[in-house]
Protein backbone atom coordinates (compact mmCIF):
# COMPACT_ATOMS: atom_id res chain seq x y z
CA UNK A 1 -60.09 -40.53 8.50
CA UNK A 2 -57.11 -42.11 7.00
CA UNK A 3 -55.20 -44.90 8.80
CA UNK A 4 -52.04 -44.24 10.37
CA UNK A 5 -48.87 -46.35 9.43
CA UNK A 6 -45.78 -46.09 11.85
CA UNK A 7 -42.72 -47.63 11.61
CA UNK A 8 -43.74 -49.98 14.77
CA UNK A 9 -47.05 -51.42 12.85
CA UNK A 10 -44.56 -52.07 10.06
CA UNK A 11 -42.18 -54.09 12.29
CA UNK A 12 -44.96 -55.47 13.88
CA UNK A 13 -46.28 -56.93 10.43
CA UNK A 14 -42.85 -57.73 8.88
CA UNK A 15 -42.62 -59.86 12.39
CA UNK A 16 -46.15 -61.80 11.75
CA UNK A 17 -49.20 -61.29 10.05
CA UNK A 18 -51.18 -63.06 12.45
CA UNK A 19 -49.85 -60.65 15.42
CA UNK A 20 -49.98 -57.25 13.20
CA UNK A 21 -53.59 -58.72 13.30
CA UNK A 22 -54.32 -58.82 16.99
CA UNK A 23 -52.21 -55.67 17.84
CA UNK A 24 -53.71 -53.43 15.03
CA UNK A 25 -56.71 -54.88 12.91
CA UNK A 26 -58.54 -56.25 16.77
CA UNK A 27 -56.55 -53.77 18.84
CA UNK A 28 -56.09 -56.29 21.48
CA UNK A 29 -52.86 -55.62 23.74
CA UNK A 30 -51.55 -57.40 26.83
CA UNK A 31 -52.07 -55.36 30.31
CA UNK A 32 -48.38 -56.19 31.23
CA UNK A 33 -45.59 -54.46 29.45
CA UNK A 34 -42.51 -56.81 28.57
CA UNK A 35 -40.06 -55.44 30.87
CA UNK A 36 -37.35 -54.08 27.98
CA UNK A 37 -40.69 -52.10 26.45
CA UNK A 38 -41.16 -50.23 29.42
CA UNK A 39 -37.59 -49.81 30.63
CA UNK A 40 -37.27 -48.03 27.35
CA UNK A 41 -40.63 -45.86 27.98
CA UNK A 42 -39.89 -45.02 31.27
CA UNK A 43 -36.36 -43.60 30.27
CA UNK A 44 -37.88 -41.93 26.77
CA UNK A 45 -39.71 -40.01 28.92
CA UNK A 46 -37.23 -38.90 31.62
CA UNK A 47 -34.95 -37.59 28.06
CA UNK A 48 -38.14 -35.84 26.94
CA UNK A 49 -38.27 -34.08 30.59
CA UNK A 50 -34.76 -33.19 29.98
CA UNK A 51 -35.27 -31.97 26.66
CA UNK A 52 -38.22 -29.66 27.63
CA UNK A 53 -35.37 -27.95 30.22
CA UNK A 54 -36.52 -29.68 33.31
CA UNK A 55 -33.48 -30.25 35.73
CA UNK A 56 -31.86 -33.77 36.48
CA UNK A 57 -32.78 -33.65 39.88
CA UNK A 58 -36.75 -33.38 38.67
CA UNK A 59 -36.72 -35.84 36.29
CA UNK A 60 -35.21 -37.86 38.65
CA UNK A 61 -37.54 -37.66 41.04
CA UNK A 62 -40.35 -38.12 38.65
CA UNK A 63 -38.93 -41.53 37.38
CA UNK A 64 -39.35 -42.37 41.06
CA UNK A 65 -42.92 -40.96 41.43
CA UNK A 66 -43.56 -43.16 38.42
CA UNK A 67 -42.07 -46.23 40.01
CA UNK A 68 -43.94 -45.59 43.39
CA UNK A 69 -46.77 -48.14 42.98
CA UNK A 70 -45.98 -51.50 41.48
CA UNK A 71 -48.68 -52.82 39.00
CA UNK A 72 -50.89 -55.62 40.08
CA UNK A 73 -48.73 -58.25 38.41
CA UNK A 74 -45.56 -57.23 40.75
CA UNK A 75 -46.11 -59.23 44.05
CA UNK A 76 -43.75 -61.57 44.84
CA UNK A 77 -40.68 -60.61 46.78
CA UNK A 78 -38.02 -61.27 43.47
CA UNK A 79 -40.60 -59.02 41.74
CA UNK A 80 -41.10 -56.32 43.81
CA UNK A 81 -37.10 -56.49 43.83
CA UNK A 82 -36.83 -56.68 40.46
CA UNK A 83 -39.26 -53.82 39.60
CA UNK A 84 -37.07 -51.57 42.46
CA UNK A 85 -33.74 -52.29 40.48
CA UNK A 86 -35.78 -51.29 37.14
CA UNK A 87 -37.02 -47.91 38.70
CA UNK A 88 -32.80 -47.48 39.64
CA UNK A 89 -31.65 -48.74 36.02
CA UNK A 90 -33.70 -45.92 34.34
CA UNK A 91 -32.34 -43.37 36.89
CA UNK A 92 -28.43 -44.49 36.56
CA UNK A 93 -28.88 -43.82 32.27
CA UNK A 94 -30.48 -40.41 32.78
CA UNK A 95 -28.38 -39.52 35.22
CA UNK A 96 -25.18 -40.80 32.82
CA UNK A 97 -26.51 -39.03 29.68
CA UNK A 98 -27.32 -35.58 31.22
CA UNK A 99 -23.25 -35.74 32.41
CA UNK A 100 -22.28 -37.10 29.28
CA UNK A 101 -24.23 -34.33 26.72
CA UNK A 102 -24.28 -31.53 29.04
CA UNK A 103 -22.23 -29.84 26.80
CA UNK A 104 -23.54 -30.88 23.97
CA UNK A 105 -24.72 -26.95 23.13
CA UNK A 106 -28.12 -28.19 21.63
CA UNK A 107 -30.84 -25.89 21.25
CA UNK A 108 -34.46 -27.19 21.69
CA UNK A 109 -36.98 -26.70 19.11
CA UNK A 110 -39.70 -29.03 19.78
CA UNK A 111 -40.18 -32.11 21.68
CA UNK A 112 -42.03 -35.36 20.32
CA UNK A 113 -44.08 -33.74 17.38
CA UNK A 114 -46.09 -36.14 16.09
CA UNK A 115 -46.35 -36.38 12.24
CA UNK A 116 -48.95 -37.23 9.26
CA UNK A 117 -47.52 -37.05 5.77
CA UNK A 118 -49.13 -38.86 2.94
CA UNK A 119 -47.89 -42.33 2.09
CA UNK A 120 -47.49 -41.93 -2.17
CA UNK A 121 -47.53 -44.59 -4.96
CA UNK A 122 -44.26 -44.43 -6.01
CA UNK A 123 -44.94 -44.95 -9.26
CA UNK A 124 -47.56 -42.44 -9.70
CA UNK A 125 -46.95 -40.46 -6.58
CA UNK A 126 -50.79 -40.50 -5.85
CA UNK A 127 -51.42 -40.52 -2.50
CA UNK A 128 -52.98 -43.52 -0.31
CA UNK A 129 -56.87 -43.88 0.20
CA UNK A 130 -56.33 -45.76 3.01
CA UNK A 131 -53.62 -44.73 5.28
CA UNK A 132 -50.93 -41.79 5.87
CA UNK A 133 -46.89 -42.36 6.79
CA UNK A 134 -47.39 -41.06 10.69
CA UNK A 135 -44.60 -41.03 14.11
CA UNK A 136 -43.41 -39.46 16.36
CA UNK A 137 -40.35 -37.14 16.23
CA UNK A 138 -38.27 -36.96 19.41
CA UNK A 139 -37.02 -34.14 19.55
CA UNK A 140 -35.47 -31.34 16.99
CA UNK A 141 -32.87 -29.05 17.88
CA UNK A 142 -30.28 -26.36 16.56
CA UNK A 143 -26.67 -26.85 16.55
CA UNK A 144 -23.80 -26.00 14.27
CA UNK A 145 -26.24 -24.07 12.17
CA UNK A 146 -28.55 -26.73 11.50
CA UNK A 147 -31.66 -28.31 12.21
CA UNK A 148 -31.46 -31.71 13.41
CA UNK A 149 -34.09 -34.50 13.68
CA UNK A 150 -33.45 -36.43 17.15
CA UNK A 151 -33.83 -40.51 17.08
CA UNK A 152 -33.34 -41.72 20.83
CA UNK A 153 -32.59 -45.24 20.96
CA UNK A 154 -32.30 -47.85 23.62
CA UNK A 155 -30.90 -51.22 23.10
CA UNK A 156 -28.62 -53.90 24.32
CA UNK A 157 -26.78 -54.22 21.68
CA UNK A 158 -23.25 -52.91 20.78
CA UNK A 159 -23.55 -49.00 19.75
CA UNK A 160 -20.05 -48.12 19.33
CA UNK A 161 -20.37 -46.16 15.31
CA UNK A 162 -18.49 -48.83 13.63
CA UNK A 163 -20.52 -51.74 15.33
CA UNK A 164 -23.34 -53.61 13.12
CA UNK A 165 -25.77 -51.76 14.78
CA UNK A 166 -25.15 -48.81 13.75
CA UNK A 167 -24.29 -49.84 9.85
CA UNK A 168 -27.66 -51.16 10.34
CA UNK A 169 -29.13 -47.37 10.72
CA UNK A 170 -27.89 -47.29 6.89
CA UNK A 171 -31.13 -49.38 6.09
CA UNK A 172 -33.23 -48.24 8.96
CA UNK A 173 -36.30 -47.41 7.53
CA UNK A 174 -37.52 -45.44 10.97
CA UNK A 175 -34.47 -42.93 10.02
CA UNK A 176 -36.39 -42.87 6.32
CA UNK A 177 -39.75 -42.20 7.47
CA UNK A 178 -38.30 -39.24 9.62
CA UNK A 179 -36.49 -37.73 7.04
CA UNK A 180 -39.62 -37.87 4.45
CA UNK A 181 -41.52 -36.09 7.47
CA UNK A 182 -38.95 -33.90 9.26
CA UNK A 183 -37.77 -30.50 7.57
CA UNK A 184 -34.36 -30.64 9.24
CA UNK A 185 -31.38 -30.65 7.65
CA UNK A 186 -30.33 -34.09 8.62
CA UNK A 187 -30.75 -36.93 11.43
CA UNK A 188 -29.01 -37.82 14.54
CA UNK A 189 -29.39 -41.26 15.93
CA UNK A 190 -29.04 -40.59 19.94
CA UNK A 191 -27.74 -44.20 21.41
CA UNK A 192 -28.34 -45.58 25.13
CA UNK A 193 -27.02 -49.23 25.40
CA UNK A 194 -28.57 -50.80 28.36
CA UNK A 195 -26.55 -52.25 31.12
CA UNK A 196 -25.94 -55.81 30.76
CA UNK A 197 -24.90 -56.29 33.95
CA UNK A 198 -26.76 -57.25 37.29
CA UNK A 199 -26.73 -56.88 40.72
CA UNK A 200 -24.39 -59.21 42.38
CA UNK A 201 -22.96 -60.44 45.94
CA UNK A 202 -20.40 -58.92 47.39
CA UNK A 203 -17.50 -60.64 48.43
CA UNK A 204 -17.09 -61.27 52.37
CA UNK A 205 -14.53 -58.56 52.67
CA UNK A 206 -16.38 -55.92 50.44
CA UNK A 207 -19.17 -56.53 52.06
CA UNK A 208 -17.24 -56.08 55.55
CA UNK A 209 -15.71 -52.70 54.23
CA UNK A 210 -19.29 -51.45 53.24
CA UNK A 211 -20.91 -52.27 56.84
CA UNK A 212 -18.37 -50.04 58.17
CA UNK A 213 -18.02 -47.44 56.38
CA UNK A 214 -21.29 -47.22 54.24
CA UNK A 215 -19.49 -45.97 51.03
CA UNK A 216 -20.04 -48.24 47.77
CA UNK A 217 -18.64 -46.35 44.58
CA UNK A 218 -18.29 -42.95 46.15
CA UNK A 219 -22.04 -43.04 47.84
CA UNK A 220 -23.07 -43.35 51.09
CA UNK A 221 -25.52 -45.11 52.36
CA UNK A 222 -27.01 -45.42 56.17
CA UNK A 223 -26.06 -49.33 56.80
CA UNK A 224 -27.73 -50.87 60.16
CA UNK A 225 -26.59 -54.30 61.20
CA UNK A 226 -28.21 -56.34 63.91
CA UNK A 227 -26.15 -59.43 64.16
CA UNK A 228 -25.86 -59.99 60.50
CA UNK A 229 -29.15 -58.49 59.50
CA UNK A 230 -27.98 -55.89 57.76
CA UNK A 231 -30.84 -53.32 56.22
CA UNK A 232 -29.54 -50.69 53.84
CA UNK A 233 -31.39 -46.85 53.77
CA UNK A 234 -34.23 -49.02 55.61
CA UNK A 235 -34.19 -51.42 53.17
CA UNK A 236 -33.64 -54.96 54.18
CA UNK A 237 -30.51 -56.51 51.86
CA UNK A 238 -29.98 -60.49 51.11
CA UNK A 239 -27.35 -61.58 53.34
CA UNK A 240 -25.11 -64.77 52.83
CA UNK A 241 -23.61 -66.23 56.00
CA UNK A 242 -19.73 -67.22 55.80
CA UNK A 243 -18.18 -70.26 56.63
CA UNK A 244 -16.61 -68.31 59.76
CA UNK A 245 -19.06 -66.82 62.34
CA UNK A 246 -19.97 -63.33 62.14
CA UNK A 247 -18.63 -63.19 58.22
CA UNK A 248 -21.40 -62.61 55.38
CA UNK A 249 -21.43 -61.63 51.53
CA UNK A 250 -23.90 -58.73 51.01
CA UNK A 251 -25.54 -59.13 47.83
CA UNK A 252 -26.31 -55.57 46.36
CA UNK A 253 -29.80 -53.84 46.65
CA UNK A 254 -31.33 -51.50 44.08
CA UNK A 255 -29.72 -48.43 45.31
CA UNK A 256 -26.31 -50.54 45.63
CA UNK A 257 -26.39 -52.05 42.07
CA UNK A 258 -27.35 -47.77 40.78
CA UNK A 259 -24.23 -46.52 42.26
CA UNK A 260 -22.37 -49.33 40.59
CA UNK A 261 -24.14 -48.94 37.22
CA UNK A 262 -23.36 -45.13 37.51
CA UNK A 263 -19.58 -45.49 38.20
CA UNK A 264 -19.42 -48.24 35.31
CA UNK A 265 -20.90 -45.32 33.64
CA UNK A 266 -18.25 -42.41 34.45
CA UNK A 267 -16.07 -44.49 33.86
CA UNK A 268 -16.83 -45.88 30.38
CA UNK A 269 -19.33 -43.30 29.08
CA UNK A 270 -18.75 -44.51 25.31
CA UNK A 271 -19.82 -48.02 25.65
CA UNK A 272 -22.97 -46.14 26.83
CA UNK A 273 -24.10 -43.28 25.02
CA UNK A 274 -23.36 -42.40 21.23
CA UNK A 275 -24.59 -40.13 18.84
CA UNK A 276 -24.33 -41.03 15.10
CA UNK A 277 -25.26 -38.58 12.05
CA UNK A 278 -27.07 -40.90 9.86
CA UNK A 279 -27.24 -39.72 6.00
CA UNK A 280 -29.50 -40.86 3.56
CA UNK A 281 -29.37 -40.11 -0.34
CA UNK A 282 -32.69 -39.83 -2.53
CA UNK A 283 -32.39 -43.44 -3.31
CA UNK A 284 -32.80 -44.40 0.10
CA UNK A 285 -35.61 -42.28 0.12
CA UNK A 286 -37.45 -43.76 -2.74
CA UNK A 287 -36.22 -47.55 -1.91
CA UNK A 288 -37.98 -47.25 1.27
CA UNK A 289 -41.30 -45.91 -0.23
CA UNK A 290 -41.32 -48.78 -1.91
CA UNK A 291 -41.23 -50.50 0.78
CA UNK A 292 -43.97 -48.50 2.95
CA UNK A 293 -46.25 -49.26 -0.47
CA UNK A 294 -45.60 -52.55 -0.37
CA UNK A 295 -46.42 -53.51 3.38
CA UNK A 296 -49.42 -51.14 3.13
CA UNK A 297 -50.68 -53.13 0.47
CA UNK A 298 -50.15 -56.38 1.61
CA UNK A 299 -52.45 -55.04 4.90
CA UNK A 300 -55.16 -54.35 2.19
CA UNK A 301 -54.46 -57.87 0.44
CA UNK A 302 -55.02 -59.81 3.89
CA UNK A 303 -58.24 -58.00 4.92
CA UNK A 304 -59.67 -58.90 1.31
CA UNK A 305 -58.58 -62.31 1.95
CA UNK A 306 -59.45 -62.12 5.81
CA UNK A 307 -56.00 -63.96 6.25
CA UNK A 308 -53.44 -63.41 8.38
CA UNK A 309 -50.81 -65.95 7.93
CA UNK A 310 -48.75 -67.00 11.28
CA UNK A 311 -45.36 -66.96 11.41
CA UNK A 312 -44.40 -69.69 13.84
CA UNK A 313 -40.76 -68.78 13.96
CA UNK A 314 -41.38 -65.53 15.73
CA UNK A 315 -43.10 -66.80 18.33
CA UNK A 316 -40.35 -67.60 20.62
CA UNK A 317 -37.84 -65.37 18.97
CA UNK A 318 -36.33 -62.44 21.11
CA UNK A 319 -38.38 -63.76 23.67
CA UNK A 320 -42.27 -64.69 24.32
CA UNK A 321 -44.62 -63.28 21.40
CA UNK A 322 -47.13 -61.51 24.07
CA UNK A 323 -49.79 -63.05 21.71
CA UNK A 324 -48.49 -66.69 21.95
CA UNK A 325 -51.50 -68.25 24.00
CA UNK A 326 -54.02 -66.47 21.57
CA UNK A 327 -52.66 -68.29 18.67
CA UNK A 328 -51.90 -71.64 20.90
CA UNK A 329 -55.16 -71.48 22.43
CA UNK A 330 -57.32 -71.26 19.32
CA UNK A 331 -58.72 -67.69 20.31
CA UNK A 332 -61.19 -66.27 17.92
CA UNK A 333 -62.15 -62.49 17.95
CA UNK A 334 -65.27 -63.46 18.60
CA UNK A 335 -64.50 -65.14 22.15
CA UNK A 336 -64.42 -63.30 25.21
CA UNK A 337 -61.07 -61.33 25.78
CA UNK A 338 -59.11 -63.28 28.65
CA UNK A 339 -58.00 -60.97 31.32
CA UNK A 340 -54.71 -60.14 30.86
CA UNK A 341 -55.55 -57.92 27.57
CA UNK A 342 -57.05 -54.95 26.81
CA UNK A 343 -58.84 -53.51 23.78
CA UNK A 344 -57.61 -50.42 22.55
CA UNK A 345 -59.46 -47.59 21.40
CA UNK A 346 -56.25 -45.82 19.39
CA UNK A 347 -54.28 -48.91 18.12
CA UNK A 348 -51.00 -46.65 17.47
CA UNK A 349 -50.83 -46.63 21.05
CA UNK A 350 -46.92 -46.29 20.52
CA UNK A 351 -47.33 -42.66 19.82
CA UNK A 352 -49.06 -41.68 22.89
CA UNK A 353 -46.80 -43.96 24.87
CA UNK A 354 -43.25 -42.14 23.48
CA UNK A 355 -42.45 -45.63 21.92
CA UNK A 356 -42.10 -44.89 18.40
């Protein structure tokens, strides 16, 4: 059976050699997600729950039911918060993009169809021994009398259509590698931009207003306060005492810091959500199967060699490589895993995972 080259093992290797080697050749991955990963899981699958027809109000609630157990590694109080305001986040953006596409007059055709197409010499246009060009398709739908190929998206960066991300999509080689497999009639890149802000304190008169009435951006919440404890829907809130007696700055909880999010999002639903046709000529097309050639070769070249250079300027890039303390350490493959990874029987675990 051929091997299976996505667009994340080709990021993954264009990233470093050395960690294309742990993730894909040794199929070693950590236990704990990096938080941005799963954020961007959790809400891929809440869009492919709205996709299949399910209502808001069930997707919803089975973002919660996800959410309902904290893994092992979430223990601390700031964690357990932190996880709790996660769980929110993802339920904020669904609940912003089902208002702003509602009426968007898609059709469904299929949700996340995974794909094998052969991966070709360009030159000769044989076909690979060794692997296949293979993802996973969002979503494809009808509208305006086309098929469409559906590319959902999260990121912090600026989406807005003439923004650098999205003249990036120009090059994207994901958006080649769908069109080579999709038989739609074009692609639509479908943009969330996560929230970059937090939740914050209150001020002392805010938080005044909200203890008596219990409405914070048009929601209302139960709000008990026992001399200055103040615990909101049951949930006990970080309270700030005021130079004066009896005064306090409330500093949001989850559910506080959701409603915010969500009336940020009413109110400025571009900055949020966009939708960008993204063309691509036959050029593109054949520059970028070059490309897939290329990096599938150089996977051949290093297991020849049994070398797989490190690239030291990734490790701290765009955060922590999550295989920093294998290379650091000295870990061979022949040592005994350390704890916090797992070996993977399916190394493309980003197609079962709705991360491709």
């Amino acid at each position: 059976m051929k091997e299976r080259l996505t667009h994340s093992r080709i990021a993954c290797l264009r990233t470093c050699f050395r960690k294309h080697f742990w993730a894909y050749e040794q199929r070693i991955r950590p236990v704990r997600d990096a938080q941005p990963l799963r954020l961007g899981s959790a809400y891929h699958q809440g869009l492919a729950r709205l996709a299949r027809g399910e209502s808001i109000e069930a997707v919803i609630q089975a973002t919660h039911d996800a959410y309902a157990t904290p893994p092992p590694w979430v223990q601390t109080p700031d964690e357990i918060t932190a996880w709790r305001v996660e769980e929110e986040t993802v339920g904020a953006l669904l609940v912003g993009y089902e208002w702003r596409w509602r009426n968007d007059n898609w059709v469904t055709v299929c949700v996340e169809s995974i794909f094998d197409v052969p991966l070709t010499n360009p030159d000769t246009q044989a076909p690979s021994r060794t692997f296949t060009l293979a993802g996973k398709i969002d979503r494809v739908v009808e509208a305006s009398g086309k098929a469409w190929a559906i590319e959902s998206k999260t990121t912090r960066s600026d989406i807005a259509t003439t923004g650098e991300f999205c003249r990036k999509l120009r090059m994207d080689s994901q958006c080649s590698i769908y069109y080579r497999a999709s038989n739609a009639d074009g692609l639509i890149y479908d943009m969330t931009r996560k929230p970059l802000i937090a939740p914050k304190n209150l001020t002392q008169a805010d938080s005044a207003v909200f203890v008596s009435t219990g409405e914070y951006y048009g929601v209302s919440f139960t709000v008990e306060n026992d001399q200055g404890r103040i615990k909101v829907n049951g949930i006990s809130a970080v309270v700030t005492p005021g130079a004066k007696s009896g005064t306090y700055a409330i500093h949001e909880t989850p559910a506080m810091f959701a409603a915010r999010l969500l009336g940020d999002i009413y109110e400025r639903p571009d900055y949020y959500y966009n939708r960008l046709e993204v063309p691509r000529l036959q050029s593109d097309l054949d520059e970028f199967l070059y490309d897939a050639w290329h990096y599938a070769s150089m996977i051949r070249e290093n297991r020849r060699a049994n070398r797989w250079p490190r690239n030291t300027a990734a490790c701290l890039s765009f955060g922590r490589c999550p295989y920093f303390d294998l290379c650091a350490d000295g870990y061979e493959s022949s040592d005994s895993l350390p704890e916090r990874f797992v070996r993977v029987d399916d190394p493309n675990v980003e197609l079962l995972n709705g991360e491709e």
